[in-house]
C-alpha atoms as a PDB file:
ATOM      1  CA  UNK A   1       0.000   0.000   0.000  1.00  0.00           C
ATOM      2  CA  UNK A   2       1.193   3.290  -0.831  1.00  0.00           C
ATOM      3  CA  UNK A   3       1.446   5.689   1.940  1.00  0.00           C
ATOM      4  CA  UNK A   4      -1.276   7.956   0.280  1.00  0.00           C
ATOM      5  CA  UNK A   5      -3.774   5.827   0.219  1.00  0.00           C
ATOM      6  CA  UNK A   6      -2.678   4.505   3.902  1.00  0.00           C
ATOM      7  CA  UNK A   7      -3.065   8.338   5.414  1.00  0.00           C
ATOM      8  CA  UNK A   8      -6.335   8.580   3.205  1.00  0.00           C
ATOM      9  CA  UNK A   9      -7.619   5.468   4.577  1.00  0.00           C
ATOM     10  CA  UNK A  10      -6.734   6.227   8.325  1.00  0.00           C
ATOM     11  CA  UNK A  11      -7.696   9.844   7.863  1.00  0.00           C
ATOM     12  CA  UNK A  12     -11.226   8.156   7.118  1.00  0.00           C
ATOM     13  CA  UNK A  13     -11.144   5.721  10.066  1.00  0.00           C
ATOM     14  CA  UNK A  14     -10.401   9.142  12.369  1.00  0.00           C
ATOM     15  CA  UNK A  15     -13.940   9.744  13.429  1.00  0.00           C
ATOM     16  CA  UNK A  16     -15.587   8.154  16.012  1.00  0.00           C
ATOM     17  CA  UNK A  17     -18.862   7.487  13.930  1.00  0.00           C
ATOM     18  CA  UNK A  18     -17.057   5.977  10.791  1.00  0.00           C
ATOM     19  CA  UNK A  19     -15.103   3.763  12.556  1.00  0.00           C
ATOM     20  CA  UNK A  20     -17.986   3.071  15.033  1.00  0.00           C
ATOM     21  CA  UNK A  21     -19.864   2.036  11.535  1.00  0.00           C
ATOM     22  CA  UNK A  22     -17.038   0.344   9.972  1.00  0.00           C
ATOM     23  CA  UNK A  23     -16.574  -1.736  13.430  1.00  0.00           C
ATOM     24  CA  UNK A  24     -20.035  -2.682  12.271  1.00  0.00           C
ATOM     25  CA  UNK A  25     -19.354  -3.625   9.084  1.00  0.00           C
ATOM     26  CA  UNK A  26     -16.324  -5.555   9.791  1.00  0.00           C
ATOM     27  CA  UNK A  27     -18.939  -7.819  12.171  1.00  0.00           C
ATOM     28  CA  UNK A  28     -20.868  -7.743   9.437  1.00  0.00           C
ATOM     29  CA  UNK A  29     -18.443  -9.637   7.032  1.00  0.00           C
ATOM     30  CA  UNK A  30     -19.885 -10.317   3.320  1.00  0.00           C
ATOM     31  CA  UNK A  31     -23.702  -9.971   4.281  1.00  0.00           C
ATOM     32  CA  UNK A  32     -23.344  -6.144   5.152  1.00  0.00           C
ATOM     33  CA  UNK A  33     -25.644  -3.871   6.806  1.00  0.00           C
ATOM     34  CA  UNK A  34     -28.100  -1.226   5.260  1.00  0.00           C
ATOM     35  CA  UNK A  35     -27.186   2.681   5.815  1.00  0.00           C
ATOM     36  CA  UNK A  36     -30.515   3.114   7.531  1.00  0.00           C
ATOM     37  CA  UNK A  37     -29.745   0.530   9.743  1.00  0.00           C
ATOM     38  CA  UNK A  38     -26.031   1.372  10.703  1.00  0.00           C
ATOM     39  CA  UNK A  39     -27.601   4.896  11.231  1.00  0.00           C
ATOM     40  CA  UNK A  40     -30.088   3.497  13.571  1.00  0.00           C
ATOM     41  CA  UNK A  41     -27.656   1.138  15.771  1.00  0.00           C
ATOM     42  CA  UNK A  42     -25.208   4.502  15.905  1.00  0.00           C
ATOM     43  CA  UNK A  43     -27.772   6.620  17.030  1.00  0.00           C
ATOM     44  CA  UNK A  44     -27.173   9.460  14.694  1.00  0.00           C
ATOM     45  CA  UNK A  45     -29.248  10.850  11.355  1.00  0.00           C
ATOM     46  CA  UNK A  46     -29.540   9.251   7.928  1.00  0.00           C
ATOM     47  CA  UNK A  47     -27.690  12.060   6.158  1.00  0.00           C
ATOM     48  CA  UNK A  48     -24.859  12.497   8.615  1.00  0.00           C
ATOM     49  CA  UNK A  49     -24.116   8.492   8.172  1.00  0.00           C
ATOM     50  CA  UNK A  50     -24.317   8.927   4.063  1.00  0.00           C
ATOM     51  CA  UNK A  51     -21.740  11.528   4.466  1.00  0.00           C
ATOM     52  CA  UNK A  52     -19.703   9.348   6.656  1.00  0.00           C
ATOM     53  CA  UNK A  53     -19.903   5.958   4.435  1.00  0.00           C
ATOM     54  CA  UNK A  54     -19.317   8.146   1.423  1.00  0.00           C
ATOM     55  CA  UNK A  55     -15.772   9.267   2.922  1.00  0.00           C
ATOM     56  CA  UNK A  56     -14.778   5.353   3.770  1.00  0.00           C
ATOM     57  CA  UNK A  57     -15.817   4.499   0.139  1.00  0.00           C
ATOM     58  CA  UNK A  58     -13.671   7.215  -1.245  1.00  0.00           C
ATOM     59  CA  UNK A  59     -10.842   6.376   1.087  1.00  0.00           C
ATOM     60  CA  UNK A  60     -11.827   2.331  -0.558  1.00  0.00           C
ATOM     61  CA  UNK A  61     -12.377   0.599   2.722  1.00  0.00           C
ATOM     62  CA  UNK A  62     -16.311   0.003   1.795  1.00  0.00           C
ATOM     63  CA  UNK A  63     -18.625  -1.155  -1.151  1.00  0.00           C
ATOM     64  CA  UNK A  64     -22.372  -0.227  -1.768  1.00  0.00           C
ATOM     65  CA  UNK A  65     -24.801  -2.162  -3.787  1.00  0.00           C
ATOM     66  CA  UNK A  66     -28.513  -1.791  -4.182  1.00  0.00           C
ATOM     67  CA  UNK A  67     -30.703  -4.312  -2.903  1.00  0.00           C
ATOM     68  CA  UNK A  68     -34.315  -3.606  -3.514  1.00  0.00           C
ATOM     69  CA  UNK A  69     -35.074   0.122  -1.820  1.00  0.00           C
ATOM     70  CA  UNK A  70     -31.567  -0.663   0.890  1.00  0.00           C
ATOM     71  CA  UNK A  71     -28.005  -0.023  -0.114  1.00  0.00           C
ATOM     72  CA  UNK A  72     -26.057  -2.504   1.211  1.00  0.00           C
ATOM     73  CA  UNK A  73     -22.564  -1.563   2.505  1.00  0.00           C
ATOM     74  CA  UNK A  74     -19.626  -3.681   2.599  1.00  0.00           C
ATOM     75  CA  UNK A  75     -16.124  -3.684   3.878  1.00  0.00           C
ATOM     76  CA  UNK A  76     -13.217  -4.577   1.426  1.00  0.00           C
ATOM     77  CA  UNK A  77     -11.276  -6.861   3.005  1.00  0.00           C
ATOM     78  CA  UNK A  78      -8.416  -6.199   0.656  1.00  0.00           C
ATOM     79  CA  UNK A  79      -8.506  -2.740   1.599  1.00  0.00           C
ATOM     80  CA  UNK A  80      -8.228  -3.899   5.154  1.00  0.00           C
ATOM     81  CA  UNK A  81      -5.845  -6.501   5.205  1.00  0.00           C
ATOM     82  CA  UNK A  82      -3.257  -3.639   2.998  1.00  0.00           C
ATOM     83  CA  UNK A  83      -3.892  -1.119   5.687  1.00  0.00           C
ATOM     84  CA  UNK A  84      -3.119  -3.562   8.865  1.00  0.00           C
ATOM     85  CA  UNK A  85      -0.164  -5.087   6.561  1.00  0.00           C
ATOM     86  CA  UNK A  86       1.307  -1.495   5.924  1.00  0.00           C
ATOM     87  CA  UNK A  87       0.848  -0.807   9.303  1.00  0.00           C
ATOM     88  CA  UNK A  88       2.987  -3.719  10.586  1.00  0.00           C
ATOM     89  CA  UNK A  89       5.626  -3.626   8.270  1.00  0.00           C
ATOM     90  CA  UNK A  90       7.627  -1.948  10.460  1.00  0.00           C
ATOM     91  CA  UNK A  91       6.972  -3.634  13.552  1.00  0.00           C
ATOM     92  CA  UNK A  92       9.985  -5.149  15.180  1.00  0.00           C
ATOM     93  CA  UNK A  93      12.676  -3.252  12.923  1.00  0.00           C
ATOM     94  CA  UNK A  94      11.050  -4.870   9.841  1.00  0.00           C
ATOM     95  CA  UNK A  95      10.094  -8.290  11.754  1.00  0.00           C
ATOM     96  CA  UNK A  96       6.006  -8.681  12.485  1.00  0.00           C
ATOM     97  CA  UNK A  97       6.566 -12.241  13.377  1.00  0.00           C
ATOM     98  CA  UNK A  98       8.571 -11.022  16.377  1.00  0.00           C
ATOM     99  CA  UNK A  99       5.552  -8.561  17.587  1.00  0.00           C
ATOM    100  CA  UNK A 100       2.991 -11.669  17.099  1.00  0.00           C
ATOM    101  CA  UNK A 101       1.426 -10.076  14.273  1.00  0.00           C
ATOM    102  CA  UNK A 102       0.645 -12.513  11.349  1.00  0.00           C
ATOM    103  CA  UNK A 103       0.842 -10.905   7.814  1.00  0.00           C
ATOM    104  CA  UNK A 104      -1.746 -12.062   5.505  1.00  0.00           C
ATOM    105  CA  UNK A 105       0.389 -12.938   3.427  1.00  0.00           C
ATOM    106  CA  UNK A 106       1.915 -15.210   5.749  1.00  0.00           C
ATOM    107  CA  UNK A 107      -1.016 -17.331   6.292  1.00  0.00           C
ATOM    108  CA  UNK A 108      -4.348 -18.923   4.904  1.00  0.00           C
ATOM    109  CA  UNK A 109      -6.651 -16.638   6.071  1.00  0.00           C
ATOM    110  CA  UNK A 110      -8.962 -13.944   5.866  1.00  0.00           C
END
């Protein structure tokens, strides 16, 4: 990951309400949740949370499709597995395994 997209995607997760709704989504996994009903388990208005999933689909850490009269949102896991990955690269003067923290890459998972 590139560190752009890295400060764009943190940048997005720096709010308590998008991270409190991409918490959710993470949960969530590939059946997603509808904005109306993120917005009603954060406890805040419709338009604030379309404003707030619109910044963590520009910064590419969600999806949206339509489903009937519901948009479904989505994480990408991609998205999240390059941001934890770039984050850890460092770790332990270049050595994750050291820290605990399993790359990926390193292993058949998620």
């Amino acid at each position: 990951m590139e560190t752009k997209h890295a400060i764009s995607a943190l940048g997005a997760l720096a709010q308590e309400h998008r991270l409190a709704a991409f918490r959710l989504l993470v949960r969530a996994g590939n059946d997603g949740i509808a904005a109306g009903e993120l917005a009603r388990q954060i406890s805040i208005p419709h338009n604030t949370m379309s404003s707030h999933l619109t910044t963590l689909s520009q910064a590419g850490l969600i999806t949206s499709t339509r489903e009937g009269r519901s948009i479904i949102y989505r994480i990408v896991p991609d998205a999240m597995r390059d941001l934890l990955s770039f984050l850890a690269d460092d770790c332990c003067y270049g050595r994750p395994e050291l820290c605990g923290i399993v790359r990926a890459t390193d292993k058949d998972c998620c």
